[in-house]
Protein backbone atom coordinates (compact mmCIF):
# COMPACT_ATOMS: atom_id res chain seq x y z
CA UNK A 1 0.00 0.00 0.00
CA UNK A 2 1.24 3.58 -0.79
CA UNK A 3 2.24 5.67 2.15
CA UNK A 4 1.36 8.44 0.34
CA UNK A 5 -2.48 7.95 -0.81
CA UNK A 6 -4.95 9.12 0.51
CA UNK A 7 -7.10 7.11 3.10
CA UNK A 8 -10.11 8.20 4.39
CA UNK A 9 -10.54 11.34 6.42
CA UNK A 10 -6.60 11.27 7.04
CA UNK A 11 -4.23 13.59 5.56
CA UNK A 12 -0.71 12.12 4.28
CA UNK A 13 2.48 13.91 6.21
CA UNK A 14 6.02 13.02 5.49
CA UNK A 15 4.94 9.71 4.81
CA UNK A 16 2.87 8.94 7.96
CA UNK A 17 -1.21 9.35 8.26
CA UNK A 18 -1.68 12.72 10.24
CA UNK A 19 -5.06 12.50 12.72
CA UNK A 20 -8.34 13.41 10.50
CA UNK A 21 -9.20 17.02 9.50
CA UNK A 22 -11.93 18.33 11.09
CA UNK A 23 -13.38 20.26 8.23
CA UNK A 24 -13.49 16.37 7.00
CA UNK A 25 -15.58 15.51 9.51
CA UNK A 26 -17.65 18.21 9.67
CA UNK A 27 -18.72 18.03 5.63
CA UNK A 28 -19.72 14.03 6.46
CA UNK A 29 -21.55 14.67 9.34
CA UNK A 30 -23.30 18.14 7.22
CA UNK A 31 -25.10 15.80 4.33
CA UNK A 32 -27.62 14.85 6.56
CA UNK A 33 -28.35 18.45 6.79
CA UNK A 34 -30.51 21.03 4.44
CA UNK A 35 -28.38 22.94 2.37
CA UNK A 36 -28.23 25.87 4.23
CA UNK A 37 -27.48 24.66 7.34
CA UNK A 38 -24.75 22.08 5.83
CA UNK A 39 -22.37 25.16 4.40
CA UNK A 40 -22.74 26.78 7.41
CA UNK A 41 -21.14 23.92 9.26
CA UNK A 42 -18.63 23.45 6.59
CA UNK A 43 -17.67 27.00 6.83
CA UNK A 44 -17.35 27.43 10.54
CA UNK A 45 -15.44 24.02 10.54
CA UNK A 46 -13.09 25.35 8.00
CA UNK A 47 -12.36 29.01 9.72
CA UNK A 48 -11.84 26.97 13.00
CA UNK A 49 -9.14 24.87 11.26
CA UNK A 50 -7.50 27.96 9.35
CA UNK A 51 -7.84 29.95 12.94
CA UNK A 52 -5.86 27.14 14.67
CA UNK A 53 -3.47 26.92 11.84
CA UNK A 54 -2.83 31.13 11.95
CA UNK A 55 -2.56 30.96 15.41
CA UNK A 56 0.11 27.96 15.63
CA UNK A 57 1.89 29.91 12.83
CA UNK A 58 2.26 33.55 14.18
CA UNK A 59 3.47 32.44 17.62
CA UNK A 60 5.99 29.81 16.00
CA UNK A 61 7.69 32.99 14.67
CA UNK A 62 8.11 34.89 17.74
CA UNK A 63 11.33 34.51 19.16
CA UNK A 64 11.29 32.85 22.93
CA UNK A 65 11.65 36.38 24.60
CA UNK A 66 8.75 37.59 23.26
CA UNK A 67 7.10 34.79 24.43
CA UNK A 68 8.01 34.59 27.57
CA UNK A 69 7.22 38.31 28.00
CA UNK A 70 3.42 37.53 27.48
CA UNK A 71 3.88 34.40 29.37
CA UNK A 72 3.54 31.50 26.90
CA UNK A 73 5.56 28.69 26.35
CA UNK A 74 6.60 27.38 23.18
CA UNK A 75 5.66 24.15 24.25
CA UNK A 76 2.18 25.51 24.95
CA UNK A 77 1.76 27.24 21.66
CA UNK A 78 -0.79 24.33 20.19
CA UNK A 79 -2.59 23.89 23.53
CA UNK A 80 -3.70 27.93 23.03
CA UNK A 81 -4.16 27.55 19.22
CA UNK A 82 -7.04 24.72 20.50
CA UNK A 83 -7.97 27.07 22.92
CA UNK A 84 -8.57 29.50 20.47
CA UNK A 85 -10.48 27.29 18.07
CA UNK A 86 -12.76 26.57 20.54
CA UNK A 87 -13.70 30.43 21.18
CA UNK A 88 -14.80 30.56 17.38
């Protein structure tokens, strides 16, 4: 089987499955929806995803002196990036 293809809900990274993408999830779980209501769950799954994403990205840059200054970790950087998901 090819590490690479694409199996289910899972995404392929560096040659290992990653965990499924909750935008994924959310578009299954939407079809037994109306319309309307269906691409409004896609679309708040997807801007949850891209939030968490954004958020794990900006702090990664910051060098650890900045972080420490407003008290985060960089070991804690994905913990708040699910925080923040959560709050949208």
């Amino acid at each position: 089987m090819d590490p690479n293809a694409r199996q289910g809900s899972h995404v392929p990274v560096g040659g290992q499955l990653a965990a499924p993408v909750p935008y994924v999830r959310a578009i299954r779980n939407a079809f037994n929806e109306r319309p309307v209501g269906m691409m409004f769950r896609i679309r708040r799954a997807m801007n949850g995803w891209l939030e968490y994403r954004r958020t794990i990205h900006q702090l990664s840059r910051l060098p650890d002196r900045q972080l420490s200054d407003i008290g985060v970790f960089r070991n804690d950087i994905k913990s708040l990036a699910r925080q923040r998901r959560a709050q949208i």
